[in-house]
PDB file of N, CA and C in Angstrom:
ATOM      1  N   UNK A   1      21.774 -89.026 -26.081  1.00  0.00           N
ATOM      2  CA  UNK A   1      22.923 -88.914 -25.210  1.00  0.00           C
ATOM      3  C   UNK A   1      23.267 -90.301 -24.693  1.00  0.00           C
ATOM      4  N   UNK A   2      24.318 -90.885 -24.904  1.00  0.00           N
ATOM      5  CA  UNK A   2      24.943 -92.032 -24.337  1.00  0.00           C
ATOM      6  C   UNK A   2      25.063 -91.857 -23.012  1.00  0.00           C
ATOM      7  N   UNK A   3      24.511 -93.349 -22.167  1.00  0.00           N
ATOM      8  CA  UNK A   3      24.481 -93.619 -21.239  1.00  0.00           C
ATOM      9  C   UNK A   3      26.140 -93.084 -20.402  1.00  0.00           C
ATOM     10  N   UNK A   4      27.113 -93.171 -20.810  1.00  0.00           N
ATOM     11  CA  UNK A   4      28.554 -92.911 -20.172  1.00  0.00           C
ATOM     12  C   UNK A   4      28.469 -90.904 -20.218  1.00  0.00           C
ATOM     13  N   UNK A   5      27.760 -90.164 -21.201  1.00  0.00           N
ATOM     14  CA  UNK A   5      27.970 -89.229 -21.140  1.00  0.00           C
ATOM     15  C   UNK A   5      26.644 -88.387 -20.357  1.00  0.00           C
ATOM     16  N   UNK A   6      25.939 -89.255 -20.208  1.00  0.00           N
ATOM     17  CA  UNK A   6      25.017 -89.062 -18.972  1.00  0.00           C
ATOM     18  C   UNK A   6      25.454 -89.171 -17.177  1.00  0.00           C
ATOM     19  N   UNK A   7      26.251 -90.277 -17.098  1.00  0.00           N
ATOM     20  CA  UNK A   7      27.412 -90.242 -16.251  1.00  0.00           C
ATOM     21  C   UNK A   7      27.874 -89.139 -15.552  1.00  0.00           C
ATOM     22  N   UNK A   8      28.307 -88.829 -16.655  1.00  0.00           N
ATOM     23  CA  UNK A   8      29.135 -87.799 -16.924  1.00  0.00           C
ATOM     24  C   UNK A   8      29.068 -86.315 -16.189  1.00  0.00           C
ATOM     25  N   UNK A   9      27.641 -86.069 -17.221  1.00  0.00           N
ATOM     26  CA  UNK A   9      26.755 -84.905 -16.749  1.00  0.00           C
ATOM     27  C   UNK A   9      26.539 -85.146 -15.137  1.00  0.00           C
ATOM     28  N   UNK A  10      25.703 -86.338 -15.150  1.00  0.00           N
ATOM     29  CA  UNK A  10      25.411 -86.458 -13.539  1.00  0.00           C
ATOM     30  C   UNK A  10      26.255 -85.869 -12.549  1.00  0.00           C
ATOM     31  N   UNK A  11      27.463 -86.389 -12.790  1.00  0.00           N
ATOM     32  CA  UNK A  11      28.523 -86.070 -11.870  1.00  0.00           C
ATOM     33  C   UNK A  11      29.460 -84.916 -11.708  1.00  0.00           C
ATOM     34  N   UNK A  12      28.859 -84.208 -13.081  1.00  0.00           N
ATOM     35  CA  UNK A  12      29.162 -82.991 -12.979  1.00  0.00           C
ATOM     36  C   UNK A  12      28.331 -81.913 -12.316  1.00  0.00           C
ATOM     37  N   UNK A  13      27.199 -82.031 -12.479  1.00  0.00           N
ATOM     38  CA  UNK A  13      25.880 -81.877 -11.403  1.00  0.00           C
ATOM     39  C   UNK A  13      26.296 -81.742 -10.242  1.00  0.00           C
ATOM     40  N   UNK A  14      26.794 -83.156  -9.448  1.00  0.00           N
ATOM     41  CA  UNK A  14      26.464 -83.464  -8.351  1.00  0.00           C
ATOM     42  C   UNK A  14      27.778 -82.602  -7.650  1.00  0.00           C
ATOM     43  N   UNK A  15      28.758 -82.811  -8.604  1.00  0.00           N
ATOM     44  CA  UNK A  15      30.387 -81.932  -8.135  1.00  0.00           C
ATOM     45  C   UNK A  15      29.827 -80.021  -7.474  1.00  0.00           C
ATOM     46  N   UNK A  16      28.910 -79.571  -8.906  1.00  0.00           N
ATOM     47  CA  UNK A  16      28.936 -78.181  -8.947  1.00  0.00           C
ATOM     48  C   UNK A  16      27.866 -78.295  -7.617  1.00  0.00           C
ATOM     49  N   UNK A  17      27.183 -78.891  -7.610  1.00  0.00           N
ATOM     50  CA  UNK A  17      25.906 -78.590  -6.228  1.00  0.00           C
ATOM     51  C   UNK A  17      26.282 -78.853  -4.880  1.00  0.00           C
ATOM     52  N   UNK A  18      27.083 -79.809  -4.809  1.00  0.00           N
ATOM     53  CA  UNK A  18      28.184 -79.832  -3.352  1.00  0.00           C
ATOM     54  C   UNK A  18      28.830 -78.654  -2.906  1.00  0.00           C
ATOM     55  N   UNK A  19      29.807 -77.866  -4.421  1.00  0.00           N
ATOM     56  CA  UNK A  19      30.622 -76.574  -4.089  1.00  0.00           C
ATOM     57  C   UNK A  19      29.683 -76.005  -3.557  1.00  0.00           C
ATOM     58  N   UNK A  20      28.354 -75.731  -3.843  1.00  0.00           N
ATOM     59  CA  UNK A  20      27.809 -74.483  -3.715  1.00  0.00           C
ATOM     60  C   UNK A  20      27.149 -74.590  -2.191  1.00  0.00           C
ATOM     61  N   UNK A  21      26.683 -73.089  -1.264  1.00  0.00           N
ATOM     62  CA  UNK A  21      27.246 -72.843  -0.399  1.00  0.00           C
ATOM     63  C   UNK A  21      25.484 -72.820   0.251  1.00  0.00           C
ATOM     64  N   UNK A  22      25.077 -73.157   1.382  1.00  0.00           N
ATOM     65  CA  UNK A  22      24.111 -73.319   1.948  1.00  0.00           C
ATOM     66  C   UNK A  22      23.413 -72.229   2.389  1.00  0.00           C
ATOM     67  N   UNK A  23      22.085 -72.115   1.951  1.00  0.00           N
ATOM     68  CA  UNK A  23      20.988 -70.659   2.021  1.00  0.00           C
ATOM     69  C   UNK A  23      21.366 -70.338   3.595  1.00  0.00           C
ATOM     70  N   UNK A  24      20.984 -69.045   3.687  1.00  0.00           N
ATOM     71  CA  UNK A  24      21.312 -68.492   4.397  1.00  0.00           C
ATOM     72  C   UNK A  24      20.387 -69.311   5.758  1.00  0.00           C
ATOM     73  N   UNK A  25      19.280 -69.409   5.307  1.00  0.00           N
ATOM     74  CA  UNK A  25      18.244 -70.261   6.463  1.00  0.00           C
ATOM     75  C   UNK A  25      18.910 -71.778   7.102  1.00  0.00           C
ATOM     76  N   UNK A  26      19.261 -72.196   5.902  1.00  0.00           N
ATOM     77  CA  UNK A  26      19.618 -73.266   6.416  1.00  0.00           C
ATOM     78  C   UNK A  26      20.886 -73.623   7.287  1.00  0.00           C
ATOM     79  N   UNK A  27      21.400 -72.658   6.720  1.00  0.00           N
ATOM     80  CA  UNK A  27      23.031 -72.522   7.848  1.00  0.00           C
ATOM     81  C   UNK A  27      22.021 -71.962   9.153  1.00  0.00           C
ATOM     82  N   UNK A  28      21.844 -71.073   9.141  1.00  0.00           N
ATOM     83  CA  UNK A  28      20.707 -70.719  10.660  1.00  0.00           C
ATOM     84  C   UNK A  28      20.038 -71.651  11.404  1.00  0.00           C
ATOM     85  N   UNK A  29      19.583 -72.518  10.383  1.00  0.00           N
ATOM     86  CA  UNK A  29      18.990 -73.741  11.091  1.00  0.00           C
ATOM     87  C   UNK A  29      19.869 -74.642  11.435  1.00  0.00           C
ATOM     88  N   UNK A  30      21.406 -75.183  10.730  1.00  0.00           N
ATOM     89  CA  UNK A  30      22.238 -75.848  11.499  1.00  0.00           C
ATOM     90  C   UNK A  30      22.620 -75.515  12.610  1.00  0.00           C
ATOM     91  N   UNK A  31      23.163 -74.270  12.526  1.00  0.00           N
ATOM     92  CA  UNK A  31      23.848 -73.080  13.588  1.00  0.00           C
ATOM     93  C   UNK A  31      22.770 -73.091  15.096  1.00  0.00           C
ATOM     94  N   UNK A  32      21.521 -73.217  14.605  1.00  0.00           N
ATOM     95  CA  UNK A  32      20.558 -73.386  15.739  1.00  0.00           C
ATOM     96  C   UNK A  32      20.512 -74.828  16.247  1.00  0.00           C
ATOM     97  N   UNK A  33      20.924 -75.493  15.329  1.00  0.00           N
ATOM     98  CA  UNK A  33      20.634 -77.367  16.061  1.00  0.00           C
ATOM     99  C   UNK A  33      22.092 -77.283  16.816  1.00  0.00           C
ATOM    100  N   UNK A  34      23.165 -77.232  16.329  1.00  0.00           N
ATOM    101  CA  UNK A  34      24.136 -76.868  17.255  1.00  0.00           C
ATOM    102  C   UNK A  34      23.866 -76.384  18.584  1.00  0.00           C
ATOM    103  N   UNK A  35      23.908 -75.240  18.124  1.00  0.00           N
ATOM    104  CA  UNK A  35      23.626 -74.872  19.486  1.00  0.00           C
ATOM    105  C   UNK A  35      22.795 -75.741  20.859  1.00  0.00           C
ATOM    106  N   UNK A  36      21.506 -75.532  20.702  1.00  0.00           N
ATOM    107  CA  UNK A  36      20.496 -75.791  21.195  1.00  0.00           C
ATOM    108  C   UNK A  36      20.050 -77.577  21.182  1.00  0.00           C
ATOM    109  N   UNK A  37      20.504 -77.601  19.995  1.00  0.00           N
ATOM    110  CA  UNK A  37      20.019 -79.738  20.213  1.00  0.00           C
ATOM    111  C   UNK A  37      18.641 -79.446  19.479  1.00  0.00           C
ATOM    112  N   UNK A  38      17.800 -78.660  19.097  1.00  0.00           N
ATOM    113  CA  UNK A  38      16.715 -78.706  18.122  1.00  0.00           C
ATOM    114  C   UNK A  38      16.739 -77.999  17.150  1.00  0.00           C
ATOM    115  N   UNK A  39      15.296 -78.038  16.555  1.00  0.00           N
ATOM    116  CA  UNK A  39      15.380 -77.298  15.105  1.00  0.00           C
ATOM    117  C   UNK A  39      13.836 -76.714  15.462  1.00  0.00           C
ATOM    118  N   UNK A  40      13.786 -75.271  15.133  1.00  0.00           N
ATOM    119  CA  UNK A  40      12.936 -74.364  15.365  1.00  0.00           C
ATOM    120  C   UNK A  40      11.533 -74.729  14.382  1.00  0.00           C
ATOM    121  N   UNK A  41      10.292 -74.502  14.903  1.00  0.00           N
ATOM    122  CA  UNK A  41       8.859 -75.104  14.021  1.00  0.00           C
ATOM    123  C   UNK A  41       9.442 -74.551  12.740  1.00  0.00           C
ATOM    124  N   UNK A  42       9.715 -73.174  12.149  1.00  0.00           N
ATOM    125  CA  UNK A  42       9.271 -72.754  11.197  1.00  0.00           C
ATOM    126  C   UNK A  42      10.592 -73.345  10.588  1.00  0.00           C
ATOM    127  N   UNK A  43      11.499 -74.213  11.038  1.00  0.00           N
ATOM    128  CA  UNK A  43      12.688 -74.836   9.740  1.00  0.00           C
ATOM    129  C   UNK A  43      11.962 -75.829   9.303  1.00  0.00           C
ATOM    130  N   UNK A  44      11.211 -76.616  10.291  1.00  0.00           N
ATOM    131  CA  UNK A  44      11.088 -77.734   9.812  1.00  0.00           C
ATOM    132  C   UNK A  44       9.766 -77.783   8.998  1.00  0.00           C
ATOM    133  N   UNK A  45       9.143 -76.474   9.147  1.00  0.00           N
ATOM    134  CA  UNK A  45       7.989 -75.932   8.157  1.00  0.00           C
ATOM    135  C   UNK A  45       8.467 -76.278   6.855  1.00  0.00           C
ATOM    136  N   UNK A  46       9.171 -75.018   6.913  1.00  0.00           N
ATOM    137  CA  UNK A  46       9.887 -74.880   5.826  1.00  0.00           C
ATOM    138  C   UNK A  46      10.639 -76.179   5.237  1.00  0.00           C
ATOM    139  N   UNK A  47      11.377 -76.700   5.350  1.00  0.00           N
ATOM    140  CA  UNK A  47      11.973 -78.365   5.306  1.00  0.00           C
ATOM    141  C   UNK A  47      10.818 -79.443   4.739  1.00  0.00           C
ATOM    142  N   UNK A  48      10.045 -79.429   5.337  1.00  0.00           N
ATOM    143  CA  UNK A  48       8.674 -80.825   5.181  1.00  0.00           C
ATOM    144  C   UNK A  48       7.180 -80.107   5.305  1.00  0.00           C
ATOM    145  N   UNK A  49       7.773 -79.055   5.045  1.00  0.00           N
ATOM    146  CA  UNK A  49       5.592 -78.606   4.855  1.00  0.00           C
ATOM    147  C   UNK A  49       4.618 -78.807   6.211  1.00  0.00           C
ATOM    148  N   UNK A  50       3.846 -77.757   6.036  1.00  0.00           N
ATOM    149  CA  UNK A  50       2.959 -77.580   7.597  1.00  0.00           C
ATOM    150  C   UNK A  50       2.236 -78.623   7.188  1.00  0.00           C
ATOM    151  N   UNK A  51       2.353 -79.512   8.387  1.00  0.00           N
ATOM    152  CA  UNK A  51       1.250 -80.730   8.938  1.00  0.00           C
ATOM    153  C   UNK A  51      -0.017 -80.251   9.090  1.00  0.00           C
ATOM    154  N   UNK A  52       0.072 -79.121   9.598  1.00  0.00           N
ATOM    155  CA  UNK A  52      -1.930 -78.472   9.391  1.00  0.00           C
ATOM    156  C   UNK A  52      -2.522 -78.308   8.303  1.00  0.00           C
ATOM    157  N   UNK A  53      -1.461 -78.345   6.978  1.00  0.00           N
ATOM    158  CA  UNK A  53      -1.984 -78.106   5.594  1.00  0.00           C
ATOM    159  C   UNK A  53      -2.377 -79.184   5.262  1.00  0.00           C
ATOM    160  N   UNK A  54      -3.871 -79.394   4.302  1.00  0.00           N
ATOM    161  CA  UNK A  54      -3.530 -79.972   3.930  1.00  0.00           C
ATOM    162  C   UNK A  54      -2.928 -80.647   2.444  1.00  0.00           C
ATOM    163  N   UNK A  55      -3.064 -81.623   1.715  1.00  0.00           N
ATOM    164  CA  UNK A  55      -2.040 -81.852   0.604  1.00  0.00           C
ATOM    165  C   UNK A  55      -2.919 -82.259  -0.730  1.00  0.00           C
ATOM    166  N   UNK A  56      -2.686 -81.249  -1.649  1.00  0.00           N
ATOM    167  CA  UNK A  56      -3.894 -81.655  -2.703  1.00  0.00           C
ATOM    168  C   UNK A  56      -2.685 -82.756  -3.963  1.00  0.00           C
ATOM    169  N   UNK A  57      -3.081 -83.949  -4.336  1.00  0.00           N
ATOM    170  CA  UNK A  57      -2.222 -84.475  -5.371  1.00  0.00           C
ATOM    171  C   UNK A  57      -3.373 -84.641  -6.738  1.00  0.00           C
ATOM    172  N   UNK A  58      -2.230 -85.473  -7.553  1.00  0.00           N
ATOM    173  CA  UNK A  58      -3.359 -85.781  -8.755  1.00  0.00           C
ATOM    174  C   UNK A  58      -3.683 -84.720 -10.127  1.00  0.00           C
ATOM    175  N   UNK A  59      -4.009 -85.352 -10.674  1.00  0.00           N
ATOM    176  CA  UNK A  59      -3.984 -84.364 -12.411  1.00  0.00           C
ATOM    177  C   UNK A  59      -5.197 -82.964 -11.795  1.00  0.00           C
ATOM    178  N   UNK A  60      -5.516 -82.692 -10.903  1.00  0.00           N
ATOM    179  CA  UNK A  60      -6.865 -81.165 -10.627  1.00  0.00           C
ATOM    180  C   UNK A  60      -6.121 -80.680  -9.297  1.00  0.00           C
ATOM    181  N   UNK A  61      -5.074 -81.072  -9.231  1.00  0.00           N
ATOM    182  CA  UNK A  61      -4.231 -80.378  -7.940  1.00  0.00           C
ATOM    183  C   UNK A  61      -3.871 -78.992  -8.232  1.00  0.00           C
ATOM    184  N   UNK A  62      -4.871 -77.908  -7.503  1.00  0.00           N
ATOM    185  CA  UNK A  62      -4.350 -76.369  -7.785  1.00  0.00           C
ATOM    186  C   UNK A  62      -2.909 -75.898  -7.840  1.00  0.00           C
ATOM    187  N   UNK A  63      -2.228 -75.223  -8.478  1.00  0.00           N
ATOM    188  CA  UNK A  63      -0.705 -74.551  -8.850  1.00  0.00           C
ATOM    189  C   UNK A  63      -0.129 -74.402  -7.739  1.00  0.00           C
ATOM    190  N   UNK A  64      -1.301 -73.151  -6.642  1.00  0.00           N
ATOM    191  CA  UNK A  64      -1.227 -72.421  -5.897  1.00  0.00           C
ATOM    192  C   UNK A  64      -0.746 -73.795  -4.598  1.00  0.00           C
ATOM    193  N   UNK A  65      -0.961 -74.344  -4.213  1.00  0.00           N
ATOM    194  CA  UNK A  65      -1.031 -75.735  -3.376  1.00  0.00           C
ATOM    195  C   UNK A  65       0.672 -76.166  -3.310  1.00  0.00           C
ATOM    196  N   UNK A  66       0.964 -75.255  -4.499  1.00  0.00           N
ATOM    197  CA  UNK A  66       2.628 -76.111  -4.678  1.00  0.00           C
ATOM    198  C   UNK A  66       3.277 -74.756  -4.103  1.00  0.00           C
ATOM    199  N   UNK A  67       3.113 -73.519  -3.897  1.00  0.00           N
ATOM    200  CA  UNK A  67       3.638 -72.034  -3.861  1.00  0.00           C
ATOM    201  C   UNK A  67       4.085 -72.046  -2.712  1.00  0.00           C
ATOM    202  N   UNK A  68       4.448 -71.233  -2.011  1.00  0.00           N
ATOM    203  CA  UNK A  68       4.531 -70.966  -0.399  1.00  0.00           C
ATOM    204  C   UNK A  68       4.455 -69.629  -0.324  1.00  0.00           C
ATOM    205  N   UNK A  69       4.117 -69.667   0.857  1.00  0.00           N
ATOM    206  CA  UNK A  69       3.394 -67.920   0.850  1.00  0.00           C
ATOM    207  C   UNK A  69       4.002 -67.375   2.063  1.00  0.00           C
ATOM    208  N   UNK A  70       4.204 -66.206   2.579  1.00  0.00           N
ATOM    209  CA  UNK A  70       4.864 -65.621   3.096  1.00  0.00           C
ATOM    210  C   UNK A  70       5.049 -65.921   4.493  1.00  0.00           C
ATOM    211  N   UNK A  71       4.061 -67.130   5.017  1.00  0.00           N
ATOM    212  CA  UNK A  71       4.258 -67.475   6.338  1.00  0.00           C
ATOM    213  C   UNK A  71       5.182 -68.347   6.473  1.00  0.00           C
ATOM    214  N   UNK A  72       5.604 -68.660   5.294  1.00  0.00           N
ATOM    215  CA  UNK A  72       6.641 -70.250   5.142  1.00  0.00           C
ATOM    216  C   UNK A  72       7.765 -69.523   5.250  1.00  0.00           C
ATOM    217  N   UNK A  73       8.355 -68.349   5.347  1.00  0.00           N
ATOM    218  CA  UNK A  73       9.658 -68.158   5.372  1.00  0.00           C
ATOM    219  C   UNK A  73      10.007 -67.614   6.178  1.00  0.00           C
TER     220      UNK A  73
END
C-alpha cells in the first residue's frame, strides 16, 4: 500500500471515528464533570485502570491481566 493511500485510509479512519457517538458511560461521565466539577472513582477506573492493581507486562504477562471484570464497569 502506498504511502499517499495510507493517508488516505488514515483519514478515513479518523473522519468515521469522530462521527461516531460517545458510550453511554462516557457521556455520563462528561454529564457528571459538568455538573459537579469532578469525575466519579469508578470513571476514572475505568479510563486509567485501578491503582490498587497491580500491572503484569512482558512476553509471561497472563491474558486475564488485560480483561476487566465486572467491578470495572
Amino acid at each position: 500500500m502506498s504511502t499517499m493511500e495510507q493517508n488516505d485510509l488514515q483519514r478515513e479512519i479518523q473522519t468515521k471515528l469522530q462521527e461516531m457517538p460517545a458510550a453511554d458511560w462516557v457521556q455520563q461521565m462528561i454529564d457528571h464533570y459538568r455538573r459537579t466539577g469532578t469525575y466519579r472513582a469508578k470513571d476514572l477506573r475505568r479510563l486509567l485502570g485501578d491503582p490498587n492493581k497491580g500491572v503484569e507486562i512482558g512476553p509471561n504477562a497472563s491474558i486475564a491481566s488485560f480483561g476487566t471484570t465486572s467491578n470495572d464497569r
